[in-house]
PDB file of N, CA and C in Angstrom:
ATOM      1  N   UNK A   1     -14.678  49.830  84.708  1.00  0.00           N
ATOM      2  CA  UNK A   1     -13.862  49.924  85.876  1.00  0.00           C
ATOM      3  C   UNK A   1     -12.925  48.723  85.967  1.00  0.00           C
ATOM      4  N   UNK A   2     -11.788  48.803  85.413  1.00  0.00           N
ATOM      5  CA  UNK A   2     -11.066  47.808  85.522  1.00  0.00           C
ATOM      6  C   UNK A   2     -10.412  47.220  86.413  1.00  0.00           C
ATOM      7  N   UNK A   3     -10.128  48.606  87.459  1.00  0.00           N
ATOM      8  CA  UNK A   3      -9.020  48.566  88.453  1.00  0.00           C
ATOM      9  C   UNK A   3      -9.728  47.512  89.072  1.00  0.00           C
ATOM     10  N   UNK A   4     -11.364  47.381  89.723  1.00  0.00           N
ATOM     11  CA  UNK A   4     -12.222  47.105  90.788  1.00  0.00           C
ATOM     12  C   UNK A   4     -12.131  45.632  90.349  1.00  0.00           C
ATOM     13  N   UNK A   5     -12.292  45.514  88.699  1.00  0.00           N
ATOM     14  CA  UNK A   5     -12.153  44.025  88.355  1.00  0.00           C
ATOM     15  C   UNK A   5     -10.803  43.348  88.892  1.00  0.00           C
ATOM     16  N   UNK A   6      -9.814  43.898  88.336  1.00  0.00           N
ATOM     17  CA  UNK A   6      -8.559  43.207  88.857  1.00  0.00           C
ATOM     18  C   UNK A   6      -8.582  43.123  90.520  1.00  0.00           C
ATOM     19  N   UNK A   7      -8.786  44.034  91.336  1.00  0.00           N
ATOM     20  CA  UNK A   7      -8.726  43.708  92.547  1.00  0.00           C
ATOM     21  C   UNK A   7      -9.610  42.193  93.054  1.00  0.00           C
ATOM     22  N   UNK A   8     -11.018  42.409  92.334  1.00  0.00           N
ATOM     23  CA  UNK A   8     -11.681  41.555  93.348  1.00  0.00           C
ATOM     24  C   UNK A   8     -10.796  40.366  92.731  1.00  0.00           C
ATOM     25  N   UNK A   9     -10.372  40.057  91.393  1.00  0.00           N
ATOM     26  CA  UNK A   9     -10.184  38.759  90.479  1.00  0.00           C
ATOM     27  C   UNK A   9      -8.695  38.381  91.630  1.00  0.00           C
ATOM     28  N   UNK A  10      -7.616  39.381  92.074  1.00  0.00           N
ATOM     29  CA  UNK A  10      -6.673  39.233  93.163  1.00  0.00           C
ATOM     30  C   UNK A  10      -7.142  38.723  94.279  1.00  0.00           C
ATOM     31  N   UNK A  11      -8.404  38.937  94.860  1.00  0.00           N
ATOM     32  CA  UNK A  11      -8.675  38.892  96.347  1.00  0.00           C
ATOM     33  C   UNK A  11      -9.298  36.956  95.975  1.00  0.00           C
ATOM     34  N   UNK A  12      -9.599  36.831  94.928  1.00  0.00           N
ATOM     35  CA  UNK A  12     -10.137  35.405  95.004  1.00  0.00           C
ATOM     36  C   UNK A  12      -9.298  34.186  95.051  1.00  0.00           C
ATOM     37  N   UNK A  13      -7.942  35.096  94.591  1.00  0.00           N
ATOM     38  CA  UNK A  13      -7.209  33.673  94.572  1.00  0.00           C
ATOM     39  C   UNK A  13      -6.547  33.299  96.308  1.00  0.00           C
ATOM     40  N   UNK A  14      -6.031  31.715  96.070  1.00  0.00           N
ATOM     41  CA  UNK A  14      -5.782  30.816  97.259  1.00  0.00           C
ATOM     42  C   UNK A  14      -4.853  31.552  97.710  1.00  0.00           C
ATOM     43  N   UNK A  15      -3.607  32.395  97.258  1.00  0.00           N
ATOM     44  CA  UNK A  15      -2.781  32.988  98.051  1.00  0.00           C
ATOM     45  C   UNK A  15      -2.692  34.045  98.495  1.00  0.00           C
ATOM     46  N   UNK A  16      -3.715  34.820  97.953  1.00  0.00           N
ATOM     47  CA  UNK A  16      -3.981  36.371  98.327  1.00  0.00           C
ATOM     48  C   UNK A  16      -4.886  35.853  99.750  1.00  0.00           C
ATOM     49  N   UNK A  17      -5.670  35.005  99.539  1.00  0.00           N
ATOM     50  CA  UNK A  17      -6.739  34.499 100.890  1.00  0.00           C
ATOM     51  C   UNK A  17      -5.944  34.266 101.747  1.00  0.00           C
ATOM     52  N   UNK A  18      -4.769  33.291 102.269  1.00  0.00           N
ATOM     53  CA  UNK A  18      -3.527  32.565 102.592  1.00  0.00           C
ATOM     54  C   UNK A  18      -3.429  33.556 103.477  1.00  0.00           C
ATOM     55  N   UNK A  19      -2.510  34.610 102.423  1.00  0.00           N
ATOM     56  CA  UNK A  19      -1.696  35.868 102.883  1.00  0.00           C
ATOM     57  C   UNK A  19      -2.657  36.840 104.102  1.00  0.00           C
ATOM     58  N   UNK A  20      -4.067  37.147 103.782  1.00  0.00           N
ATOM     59  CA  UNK A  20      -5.294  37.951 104.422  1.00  0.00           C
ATOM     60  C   UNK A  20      -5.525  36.983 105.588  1.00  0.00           C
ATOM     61  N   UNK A  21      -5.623  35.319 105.605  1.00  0.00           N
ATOM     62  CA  UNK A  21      -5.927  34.784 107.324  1.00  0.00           C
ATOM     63  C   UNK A  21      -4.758  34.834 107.861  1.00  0.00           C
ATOM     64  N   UNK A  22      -3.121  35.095 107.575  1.00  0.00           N
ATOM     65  CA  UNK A  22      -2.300  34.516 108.096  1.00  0.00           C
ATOM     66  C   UNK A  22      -1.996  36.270 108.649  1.00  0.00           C
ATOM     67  N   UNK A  23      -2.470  37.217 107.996  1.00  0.00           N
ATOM     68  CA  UNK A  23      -1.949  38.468 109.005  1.00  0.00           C
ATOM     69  C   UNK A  23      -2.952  39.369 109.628  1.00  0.00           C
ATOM     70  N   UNK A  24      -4.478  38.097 109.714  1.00  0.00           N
ATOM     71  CA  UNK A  24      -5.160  38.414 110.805  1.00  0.00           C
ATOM     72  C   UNK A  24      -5.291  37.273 111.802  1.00  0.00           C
ATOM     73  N   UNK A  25      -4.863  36.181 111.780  1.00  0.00           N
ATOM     74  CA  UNK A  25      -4.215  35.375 112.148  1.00  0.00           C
ATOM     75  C   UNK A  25      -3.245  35.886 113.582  1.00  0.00           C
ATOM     76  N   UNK A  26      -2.001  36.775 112.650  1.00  0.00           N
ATOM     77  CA  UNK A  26      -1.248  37.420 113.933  1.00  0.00           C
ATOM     78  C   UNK A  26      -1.776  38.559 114.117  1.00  0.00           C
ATOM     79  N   UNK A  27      -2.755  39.170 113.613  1.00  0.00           N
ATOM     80  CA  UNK A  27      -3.345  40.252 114.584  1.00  0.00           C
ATOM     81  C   UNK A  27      -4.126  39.834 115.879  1.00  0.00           C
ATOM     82  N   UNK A  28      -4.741  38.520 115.552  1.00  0.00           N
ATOM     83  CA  UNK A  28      -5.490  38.837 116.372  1.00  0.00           C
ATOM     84  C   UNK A  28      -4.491  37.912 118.010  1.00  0.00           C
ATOM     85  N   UNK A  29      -3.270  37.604 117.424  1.00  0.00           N
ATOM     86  CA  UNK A  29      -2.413  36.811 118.312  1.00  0.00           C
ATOM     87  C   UNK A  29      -2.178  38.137 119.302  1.00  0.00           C
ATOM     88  N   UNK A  30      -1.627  38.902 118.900  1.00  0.00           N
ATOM     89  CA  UNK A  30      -1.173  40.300 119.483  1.00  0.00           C
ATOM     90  C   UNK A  30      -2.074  40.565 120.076  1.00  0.00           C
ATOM     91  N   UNK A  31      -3.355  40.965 120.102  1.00  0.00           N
ATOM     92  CA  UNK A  31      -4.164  41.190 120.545  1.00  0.00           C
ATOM     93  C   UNK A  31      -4.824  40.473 121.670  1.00  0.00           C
ATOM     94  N   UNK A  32      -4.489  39.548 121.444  1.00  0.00           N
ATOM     95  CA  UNK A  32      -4.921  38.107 122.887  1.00  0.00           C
ATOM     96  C   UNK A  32      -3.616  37.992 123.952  1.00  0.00           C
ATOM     97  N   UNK A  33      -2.729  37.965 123.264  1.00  0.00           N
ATOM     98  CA  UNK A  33      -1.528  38.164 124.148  1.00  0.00           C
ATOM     99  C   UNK A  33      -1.161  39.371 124.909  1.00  0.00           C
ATOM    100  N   UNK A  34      -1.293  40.455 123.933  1.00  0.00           N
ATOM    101  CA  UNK A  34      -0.526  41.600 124.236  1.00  0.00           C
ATOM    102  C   UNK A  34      -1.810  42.868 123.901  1.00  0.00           C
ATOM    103  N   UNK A  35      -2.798  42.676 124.912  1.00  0.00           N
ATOM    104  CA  UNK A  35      -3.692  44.484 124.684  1.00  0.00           C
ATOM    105  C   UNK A  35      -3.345  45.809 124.709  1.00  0.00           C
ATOM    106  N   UNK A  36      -2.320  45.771 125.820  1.00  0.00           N
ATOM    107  CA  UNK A  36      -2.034  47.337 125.684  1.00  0.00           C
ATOM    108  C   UNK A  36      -1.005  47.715 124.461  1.00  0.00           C
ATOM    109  N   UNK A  37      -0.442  46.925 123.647  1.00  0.00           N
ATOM    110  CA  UNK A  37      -0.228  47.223 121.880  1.00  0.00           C
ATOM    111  C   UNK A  37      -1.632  47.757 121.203  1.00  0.00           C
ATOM    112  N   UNK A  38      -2.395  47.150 121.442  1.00  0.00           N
ATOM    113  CA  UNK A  38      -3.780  47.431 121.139  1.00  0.00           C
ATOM    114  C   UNK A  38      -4.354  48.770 121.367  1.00  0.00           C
ATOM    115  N   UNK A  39      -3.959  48.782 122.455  1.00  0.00           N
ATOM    116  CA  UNK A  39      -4.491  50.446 123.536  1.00  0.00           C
ATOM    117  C   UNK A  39      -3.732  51.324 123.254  1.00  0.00           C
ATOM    118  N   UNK A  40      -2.603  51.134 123.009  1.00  0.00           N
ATOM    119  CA  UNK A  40      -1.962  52.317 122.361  1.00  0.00           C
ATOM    120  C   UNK A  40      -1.897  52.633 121.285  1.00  0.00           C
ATOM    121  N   UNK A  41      -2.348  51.946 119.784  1.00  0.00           N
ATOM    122  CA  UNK A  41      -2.513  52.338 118.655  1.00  0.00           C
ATOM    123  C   UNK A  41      -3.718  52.323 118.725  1.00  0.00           C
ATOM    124  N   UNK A  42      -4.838  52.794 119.458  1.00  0.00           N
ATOM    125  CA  UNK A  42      -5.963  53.183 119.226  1.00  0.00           C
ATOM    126  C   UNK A  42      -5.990  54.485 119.825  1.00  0.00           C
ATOM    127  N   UNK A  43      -4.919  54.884 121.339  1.00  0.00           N
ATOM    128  CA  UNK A  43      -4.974  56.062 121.782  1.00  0.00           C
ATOM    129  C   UNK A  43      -4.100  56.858 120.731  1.00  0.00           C
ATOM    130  N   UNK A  44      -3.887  56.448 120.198  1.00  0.00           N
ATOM    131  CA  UNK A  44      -2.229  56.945 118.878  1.00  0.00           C
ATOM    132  C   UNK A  44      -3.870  57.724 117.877  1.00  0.00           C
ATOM    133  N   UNK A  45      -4.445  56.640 117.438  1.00  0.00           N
ATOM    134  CA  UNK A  45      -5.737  56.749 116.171  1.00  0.00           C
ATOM    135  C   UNK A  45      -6.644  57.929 116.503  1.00  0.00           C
ATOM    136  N   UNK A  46      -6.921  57.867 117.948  1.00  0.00           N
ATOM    137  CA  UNK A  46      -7.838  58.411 118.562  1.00  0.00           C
ATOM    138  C   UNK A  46      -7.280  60.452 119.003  1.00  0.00           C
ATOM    139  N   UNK A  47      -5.814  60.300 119.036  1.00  0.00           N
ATOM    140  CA  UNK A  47      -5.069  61.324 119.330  1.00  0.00           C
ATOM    141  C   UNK A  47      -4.969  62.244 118.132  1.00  0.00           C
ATOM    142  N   UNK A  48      -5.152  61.882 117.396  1.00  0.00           N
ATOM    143  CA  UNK A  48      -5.303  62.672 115.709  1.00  0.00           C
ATOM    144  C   UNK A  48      -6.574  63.279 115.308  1.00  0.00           C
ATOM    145  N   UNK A  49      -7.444  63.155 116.383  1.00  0.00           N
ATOM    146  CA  UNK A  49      -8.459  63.806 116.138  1.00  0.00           C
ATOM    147  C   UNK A  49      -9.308  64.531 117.690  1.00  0.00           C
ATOM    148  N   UNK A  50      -8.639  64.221 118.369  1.00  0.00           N
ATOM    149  CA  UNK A  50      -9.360  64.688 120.077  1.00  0.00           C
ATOM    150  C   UNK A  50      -8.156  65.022 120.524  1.00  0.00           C
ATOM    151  N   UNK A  51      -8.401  66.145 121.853  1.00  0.00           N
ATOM    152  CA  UNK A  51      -7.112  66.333 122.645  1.00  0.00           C
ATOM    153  C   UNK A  51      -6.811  65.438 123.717  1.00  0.00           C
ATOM    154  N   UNK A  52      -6.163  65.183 124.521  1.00  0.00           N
ATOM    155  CA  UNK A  52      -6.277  64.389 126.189  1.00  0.00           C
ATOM    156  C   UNK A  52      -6.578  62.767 125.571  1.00  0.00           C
ATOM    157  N   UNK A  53      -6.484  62.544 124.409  1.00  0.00           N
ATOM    158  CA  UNK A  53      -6.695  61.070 124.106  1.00  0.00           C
ATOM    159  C   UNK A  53      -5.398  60.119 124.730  1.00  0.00           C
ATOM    160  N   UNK A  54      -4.691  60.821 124.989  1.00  0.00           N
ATOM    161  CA  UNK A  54      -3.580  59.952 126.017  1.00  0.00           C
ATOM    162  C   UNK A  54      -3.841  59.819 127.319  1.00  0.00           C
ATOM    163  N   UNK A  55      -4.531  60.593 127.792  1.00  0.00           N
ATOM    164  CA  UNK A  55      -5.581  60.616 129.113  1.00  0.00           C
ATOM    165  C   UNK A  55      -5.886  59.506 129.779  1.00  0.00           C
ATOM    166  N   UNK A  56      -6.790  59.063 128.347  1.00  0.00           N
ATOM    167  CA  UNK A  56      -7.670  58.151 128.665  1.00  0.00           C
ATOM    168  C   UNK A  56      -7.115  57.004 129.445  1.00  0.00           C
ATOM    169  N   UNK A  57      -8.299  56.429 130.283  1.00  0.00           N
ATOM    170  CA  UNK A  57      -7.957  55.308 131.242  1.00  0.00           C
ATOM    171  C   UNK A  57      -8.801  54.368 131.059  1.00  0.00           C
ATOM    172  N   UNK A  58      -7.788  53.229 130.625  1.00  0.00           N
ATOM    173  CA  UNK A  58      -8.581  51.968 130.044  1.00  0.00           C
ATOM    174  C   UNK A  58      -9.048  50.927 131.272  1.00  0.00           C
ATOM    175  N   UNK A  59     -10.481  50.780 131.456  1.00  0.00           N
ATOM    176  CA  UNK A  59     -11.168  49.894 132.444  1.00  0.00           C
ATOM    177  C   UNK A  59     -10.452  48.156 132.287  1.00  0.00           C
ATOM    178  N   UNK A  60     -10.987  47.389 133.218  1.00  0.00           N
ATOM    179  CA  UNK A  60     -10.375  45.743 133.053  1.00  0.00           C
ATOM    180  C   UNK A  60     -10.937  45.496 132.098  1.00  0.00           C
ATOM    181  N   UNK A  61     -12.592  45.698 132.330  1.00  0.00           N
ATOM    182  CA  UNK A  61     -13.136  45.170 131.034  1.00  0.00           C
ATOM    183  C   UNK A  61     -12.863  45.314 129.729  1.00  0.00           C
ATOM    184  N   UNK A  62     -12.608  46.552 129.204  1.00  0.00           N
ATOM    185  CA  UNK A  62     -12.223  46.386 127.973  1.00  0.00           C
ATOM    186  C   UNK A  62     -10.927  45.579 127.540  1.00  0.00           C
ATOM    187  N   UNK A  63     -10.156  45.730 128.668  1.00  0.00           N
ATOM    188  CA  UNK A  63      -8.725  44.783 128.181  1.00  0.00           C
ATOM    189  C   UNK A  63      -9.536  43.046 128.072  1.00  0.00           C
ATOM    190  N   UNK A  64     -10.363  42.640 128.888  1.00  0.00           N
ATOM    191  CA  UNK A  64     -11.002  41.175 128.797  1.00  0.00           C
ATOM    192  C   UNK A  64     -11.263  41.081 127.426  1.00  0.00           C
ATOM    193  N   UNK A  65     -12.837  42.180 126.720  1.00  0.00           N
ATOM    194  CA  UNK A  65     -13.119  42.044 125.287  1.00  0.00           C
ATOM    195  C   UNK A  65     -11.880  42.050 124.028  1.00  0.00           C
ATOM    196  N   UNK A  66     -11.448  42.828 124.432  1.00  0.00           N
ATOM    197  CA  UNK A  66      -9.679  43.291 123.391  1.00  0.00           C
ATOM    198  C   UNK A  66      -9.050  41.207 123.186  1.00  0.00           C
ATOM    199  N   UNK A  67      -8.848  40.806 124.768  1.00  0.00           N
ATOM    200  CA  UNK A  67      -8.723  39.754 124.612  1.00  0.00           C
ATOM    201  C   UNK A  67      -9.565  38.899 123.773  1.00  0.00           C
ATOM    202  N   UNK A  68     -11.069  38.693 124.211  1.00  0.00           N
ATOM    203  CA  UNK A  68     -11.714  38.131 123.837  1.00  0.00           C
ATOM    204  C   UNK A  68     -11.821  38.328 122.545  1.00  0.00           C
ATOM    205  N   UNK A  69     -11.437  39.505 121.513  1.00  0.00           N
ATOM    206  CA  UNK A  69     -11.267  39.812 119.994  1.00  0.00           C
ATOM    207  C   UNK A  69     -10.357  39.056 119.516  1.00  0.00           C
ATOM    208  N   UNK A  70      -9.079  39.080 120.212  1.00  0.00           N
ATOM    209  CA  UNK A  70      -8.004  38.145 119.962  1.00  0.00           C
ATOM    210  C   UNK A  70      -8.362  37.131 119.022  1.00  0.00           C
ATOM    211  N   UNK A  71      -8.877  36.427 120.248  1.00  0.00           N
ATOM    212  CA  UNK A  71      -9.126  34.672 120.263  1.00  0.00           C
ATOM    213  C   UNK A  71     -10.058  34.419 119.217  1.00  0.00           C
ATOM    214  N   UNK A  72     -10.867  35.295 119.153  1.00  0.00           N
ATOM    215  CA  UNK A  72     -12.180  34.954 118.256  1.00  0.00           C
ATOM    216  C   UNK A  72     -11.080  35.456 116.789  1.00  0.00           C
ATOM    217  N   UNK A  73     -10.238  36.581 116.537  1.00  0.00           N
ATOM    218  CA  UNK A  73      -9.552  36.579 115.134  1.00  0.00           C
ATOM    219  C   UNK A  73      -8.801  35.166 114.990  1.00  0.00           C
ATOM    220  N   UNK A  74      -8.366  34.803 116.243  1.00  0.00           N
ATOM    221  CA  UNK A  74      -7.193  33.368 115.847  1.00  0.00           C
ATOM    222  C   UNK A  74      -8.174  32.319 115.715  1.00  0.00           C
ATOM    223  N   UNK A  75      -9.150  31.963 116.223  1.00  0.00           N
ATOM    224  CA  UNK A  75     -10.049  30.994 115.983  1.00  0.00           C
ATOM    225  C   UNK A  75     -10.436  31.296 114.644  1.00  0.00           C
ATOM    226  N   UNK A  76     -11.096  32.291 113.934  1.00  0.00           N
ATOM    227  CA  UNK A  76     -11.832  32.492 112.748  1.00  0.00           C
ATOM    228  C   UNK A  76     -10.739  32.299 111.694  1.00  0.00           C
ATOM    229  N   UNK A  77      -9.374  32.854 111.878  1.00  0.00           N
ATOM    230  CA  UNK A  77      -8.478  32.732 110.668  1.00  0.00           C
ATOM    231  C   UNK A  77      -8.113  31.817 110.537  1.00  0.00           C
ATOM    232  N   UNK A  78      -7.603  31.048 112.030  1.00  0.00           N
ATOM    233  CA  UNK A  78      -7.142  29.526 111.709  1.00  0.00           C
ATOM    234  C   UNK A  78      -7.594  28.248 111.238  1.00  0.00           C
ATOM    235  N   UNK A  79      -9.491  28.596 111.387  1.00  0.00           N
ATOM    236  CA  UNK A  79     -10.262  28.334 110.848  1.00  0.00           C
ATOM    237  C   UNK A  79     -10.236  27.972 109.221  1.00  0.00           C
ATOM    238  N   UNK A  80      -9.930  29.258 108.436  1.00  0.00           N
ATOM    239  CA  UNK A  80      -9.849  29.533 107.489  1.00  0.00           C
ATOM    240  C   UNK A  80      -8.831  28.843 106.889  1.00  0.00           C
ATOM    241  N   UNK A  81      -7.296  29.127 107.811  1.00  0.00           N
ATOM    242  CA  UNK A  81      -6.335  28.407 106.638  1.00  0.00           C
ATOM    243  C   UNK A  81      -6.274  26.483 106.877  1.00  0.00           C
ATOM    244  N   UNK A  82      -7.443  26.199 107.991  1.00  0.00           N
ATOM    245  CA  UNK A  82      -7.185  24.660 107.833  1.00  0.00           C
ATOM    246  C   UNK A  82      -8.024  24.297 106.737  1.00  0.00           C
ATOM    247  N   UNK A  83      -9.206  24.994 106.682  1.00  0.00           N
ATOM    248  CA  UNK A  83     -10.085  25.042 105.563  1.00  0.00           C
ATOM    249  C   UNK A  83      -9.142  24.822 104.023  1.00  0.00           C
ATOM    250  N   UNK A  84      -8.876  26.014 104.009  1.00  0.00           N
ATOM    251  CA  UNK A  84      -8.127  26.040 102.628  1.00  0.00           C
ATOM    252  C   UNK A  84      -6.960  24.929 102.472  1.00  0.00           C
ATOM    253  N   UNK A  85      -6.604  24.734 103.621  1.00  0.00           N
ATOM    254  CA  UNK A  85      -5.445  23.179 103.015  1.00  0.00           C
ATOM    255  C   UNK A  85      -5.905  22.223 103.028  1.00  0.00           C
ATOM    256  N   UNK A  86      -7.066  21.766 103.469  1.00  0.00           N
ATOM    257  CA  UNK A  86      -7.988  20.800 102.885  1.00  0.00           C
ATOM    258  C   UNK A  86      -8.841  20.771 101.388  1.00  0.00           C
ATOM    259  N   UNK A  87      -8.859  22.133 101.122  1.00  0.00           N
ATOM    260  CA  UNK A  87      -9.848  21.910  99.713  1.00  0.00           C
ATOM    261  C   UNK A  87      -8.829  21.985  98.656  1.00  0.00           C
ATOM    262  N   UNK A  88      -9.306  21.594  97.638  1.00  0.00           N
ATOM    263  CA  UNK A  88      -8.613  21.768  96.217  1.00  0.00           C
ATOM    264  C   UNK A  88      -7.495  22.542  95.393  1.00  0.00           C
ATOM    265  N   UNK A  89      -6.854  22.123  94.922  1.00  0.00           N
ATOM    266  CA  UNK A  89      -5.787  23.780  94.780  1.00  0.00           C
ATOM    267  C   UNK A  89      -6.434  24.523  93.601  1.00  0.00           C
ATOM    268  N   UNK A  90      -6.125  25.672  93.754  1.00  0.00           N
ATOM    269  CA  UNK A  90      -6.879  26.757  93.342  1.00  0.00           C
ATOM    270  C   UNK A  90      -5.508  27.556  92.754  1.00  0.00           C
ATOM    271  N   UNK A  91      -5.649  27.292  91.388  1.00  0.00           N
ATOM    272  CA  UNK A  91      -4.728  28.864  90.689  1.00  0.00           C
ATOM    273  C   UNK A  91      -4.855  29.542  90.334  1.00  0.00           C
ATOM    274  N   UNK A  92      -6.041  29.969  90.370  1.00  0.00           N
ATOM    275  CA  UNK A  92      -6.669  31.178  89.563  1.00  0.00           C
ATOM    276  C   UNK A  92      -7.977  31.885  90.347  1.00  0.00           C
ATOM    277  N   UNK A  93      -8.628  32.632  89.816  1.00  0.00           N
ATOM    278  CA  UNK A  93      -9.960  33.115  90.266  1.00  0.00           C
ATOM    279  C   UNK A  93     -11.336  32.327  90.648  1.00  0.00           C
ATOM    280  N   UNK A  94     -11.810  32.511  91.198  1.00  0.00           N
ATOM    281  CA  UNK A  94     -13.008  31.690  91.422  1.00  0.00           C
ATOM    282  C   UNK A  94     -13.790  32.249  90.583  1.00  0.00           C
ATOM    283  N   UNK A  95     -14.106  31.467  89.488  1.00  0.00           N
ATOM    284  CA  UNK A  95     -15.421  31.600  88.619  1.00  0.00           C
ATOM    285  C   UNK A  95     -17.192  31.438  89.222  1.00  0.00           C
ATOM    286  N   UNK A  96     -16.891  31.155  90.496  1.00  0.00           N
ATOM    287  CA  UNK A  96     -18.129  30.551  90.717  1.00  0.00           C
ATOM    288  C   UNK A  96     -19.018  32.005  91.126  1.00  0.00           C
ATOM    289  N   UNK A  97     -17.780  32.677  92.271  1.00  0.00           N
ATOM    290  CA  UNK A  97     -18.026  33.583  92.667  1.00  0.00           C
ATOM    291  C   UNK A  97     -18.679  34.903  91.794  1.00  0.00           C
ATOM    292  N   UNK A  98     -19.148  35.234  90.715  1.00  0.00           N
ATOM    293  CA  UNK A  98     -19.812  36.341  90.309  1.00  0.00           C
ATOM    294  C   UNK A  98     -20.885  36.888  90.554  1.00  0.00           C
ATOM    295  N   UNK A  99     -20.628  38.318  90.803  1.00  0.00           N
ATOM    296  CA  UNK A  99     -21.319  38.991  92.086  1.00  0.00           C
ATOM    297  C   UNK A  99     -22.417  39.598  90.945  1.00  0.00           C
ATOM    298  N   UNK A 100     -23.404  40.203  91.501  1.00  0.00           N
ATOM    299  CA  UNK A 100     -24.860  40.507  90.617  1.00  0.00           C
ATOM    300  C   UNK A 100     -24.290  41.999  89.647  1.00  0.00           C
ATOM    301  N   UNK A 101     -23.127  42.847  90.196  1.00  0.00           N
ATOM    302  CA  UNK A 101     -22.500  43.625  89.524  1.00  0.00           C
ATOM    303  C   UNK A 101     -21.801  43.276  88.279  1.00  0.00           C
ATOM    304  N   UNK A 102     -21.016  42.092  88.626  1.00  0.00           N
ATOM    305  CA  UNK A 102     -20.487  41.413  87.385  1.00  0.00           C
ATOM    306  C   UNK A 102     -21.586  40.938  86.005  1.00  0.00           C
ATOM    307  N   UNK A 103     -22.702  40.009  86.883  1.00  0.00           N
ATOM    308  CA  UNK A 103     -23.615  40.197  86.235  1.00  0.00           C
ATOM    309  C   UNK A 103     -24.351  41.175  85.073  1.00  0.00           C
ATOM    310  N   UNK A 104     -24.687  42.151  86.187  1.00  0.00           N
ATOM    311  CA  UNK A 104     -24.650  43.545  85.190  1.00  0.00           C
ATOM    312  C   UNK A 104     -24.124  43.804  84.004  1.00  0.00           C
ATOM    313  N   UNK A 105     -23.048  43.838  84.284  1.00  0.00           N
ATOM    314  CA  UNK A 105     -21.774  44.421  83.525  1.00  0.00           C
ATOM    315  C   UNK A 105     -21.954  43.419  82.412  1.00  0.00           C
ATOM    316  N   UNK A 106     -21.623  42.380  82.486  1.00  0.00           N
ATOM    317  CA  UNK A 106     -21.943  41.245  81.655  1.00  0.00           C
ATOM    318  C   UNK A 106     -22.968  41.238  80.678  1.00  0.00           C
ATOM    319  N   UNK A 107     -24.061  42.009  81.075  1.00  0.00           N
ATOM    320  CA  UNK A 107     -25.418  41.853  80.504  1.00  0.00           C
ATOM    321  C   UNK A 107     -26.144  40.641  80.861  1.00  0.00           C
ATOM    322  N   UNK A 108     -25.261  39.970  81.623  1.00  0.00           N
ATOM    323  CA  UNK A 108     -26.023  38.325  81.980  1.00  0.00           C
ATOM    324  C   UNK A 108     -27.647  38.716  83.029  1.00  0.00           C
ATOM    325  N   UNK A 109     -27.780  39.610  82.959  1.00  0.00           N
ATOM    326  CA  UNK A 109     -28.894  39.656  84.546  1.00  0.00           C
ATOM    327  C   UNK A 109     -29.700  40.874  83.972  1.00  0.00           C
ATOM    328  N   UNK A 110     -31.155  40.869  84.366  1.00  0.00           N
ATOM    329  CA  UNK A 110     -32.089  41.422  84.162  1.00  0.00           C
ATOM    330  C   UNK A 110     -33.210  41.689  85.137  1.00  0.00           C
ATOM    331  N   UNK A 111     -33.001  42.268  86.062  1.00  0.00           N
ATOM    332  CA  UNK A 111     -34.328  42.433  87.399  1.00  0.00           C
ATOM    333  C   UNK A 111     -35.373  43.002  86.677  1.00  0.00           C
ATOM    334  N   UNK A 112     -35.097  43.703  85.927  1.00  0.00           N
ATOM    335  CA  UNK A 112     -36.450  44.550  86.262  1.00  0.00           C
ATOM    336  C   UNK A 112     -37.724  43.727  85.045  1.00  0.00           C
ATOM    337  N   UNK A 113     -38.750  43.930  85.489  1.00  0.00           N
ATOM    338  CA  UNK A 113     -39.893  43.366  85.223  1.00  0.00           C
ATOM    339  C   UNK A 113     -41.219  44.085  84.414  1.00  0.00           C
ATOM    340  N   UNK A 114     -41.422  43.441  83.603  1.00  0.00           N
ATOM    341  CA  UNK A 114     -42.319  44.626  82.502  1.00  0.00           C
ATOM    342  C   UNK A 114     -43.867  44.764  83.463  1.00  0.00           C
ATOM    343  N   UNK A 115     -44.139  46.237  83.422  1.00  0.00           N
ATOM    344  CA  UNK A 115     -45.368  46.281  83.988  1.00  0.00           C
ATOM    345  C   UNK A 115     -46.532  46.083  83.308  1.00  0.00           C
TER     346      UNK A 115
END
């Protein structure tokens, strides 16, 4: 499966990561700022499969949590990219990272156990 290799070997590097906190980053800005953007591409999501999904009437509370999602995406991403401009530069894949599949594949790994 090559495709699955190249993807994850893409998702490891510093700018593909970058690119993934910085446009949940502004999702979750939109979302803290602005909920009913929120409420309407979910009544939009929700309308493709139910009738009267435009109906619906959104309580305070959920606009509070919607908020409260916000903040917690801008906290967690921004998190992330102060992280990453503090550590090391990174041009390539993380070698460290190999998952027990890779393993596998590899032949490097062996669970099972002689009875």
């Amino acid at each position: 499966m090559p495709v699955e290799r190249i993807c994850r070997n893409v998702m490891r590097t510093r700018k593909s990561r970058t690119v993934g906190a910085a446009f949940v980053l502004l999702q979750g800005l939109v979302t803290a700022v602005f909920p009913q953007i929120s409420i309407k591409f979910i009544k939009d999501a929700i309308g493709k499969n139910f009738e009267n999904a435009s109906e619906l009437e959104v309580k305070p509370a959920y606009l509070r949590q919607l908020r409260a999602l916000g903040v917690g995406l801008v906290a967690a991403s921004g998190t992330t990219l102060l992280l990453q401009s503090r550590a090391a530069p990174d041009d390539g894949p993380a070698e460290a990272d190999v998952s027990a599949d890779d393993a596998d594949a590899q032949g490097g790994r062996n669970d099972e156990q002689p009875n």
